[in-house]
Protein backbone atom coordinates (compact mmCIF):
# COMPACT_ATOMS: atom_id res chain seq x y z
CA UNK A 1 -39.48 -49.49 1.10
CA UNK A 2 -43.04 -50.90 1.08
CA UNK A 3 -43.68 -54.23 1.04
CA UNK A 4 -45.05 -56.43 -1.83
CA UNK A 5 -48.60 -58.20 -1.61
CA UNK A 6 -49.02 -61.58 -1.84
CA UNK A 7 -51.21 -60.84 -5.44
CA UNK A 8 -48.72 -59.06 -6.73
CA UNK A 9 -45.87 -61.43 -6.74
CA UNK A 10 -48.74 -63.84 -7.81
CA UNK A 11 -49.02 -62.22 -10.31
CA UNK A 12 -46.03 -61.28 -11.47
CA UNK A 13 -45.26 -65.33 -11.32
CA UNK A 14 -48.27 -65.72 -13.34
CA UNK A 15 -46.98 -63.60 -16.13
CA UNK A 16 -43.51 -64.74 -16.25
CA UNK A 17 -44.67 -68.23 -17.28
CA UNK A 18 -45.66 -66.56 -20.88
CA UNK A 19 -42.64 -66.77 -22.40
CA UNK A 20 -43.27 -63.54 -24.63
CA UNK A 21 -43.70 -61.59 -21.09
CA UNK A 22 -40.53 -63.24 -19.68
CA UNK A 23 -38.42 -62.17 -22.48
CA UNK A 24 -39.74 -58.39 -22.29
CA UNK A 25 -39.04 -59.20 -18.28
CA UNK A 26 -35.28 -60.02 -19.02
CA UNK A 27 -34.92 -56.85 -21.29
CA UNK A 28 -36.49 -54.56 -18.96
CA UNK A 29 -34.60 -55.62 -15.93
CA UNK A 30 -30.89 -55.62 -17.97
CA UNK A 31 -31.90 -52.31 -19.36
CA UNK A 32 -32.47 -51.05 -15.11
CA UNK A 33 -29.19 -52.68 -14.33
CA UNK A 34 -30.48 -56.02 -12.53
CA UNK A 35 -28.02 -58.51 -12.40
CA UNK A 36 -28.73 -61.09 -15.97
CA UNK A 37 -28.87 -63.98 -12.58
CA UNK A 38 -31.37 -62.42 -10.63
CA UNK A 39 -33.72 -61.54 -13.46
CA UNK A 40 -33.59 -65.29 -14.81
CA UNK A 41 -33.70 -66.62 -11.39
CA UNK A 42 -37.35 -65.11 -11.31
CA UNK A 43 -38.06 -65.94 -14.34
CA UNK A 44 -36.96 -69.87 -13.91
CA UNK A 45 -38.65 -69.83 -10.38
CA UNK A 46 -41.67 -68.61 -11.71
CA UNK A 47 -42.01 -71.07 -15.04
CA UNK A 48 -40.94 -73.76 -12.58
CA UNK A 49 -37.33 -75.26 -12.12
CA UNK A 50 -37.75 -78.56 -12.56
CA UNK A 51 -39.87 -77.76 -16.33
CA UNK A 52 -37.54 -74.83 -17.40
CA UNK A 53 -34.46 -77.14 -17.22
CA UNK A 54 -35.96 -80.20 -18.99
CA UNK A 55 -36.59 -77.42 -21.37
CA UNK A 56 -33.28 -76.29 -21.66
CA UNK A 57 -31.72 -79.42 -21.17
CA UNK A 58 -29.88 -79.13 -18.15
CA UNK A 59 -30.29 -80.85 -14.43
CA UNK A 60 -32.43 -78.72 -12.28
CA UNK A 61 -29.38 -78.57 -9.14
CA UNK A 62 -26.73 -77.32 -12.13
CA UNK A 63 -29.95 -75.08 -13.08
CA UNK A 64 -30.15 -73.70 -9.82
CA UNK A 65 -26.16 -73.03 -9.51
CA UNK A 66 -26.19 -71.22 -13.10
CA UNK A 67 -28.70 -69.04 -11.40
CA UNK A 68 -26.97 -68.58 -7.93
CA UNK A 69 -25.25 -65.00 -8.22
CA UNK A 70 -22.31 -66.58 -6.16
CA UNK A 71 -21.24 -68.84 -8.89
CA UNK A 72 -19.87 -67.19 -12.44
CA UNK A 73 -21.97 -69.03 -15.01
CA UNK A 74 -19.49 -69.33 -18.51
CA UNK A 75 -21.42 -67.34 -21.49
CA UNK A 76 -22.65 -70.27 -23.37
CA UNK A 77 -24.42 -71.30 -20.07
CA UNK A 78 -25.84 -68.07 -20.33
CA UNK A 79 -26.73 -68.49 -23.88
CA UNK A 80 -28.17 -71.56 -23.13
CA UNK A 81 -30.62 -70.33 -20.79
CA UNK A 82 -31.78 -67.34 -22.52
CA UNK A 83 -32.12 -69.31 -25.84
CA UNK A 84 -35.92 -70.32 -24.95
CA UNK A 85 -36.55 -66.19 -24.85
CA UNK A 86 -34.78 -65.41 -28.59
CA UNK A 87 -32.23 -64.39 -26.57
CA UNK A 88 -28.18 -64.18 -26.38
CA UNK A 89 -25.44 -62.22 -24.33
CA UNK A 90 -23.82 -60.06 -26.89
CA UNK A 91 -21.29 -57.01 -26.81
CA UNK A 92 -22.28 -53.41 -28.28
CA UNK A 93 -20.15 -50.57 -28.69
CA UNK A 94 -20.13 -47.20 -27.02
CA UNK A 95 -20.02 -43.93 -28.73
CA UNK A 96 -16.91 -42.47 -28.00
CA UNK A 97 -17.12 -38.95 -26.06
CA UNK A 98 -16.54 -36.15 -28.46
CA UNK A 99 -13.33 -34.89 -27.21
CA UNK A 100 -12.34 -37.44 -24.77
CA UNK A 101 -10.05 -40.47 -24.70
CA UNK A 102 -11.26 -44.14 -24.18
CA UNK A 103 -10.57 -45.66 -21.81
């Protein structure tokens, strides 16, 4: 896999500080199948920990556990975090096979 320059992940930190960008960001990467706590760690990283959870109202070290894929964040947590991005975790249906059974 090649490797990254040092402009790009500039950047891409750059751009995830717009908050329209970072929402589009969070879409994009849930719609490729990136874990929702890897996407918002870059996103948080990049708009700065220490602003994003003043922002959200939360101290940065429970900030940076929320964001730790080895902890299991509850949904409002969740919520709470993607609230600055017009955002929410939500369930959808899926269109039933014709023919088959659900599961």
């Amino acid at each position: 896999m090649a490797r990254r320059s040092k402009d790009w992940n500039a950047g891409l930190a750059e751009d995830l500080r717009n908050q329209e960008f970072a929402r589009e960001f969070l879409l994009a990467a849930i719609d490729e199948g990136v874990p929702l706590q890897l996407a918002l760690a870059k996103v948080v990283r990049a708009m700065g920990v220490k602003e994003f959870a003043t922002r959200v109202r939360m101290a940065s070290p429970n900030l940076l556990r929320t964001i730790d894929p080895r902890h299991n964040p509850t949904q409002e947590t969740l919520n709470r975090l993607l609230k600055p991005f017009r955002l929410k975790l939500s369930l959808a249906p899926i269109d039933r096979p014709k023919g088959g059974r659900a599961a």
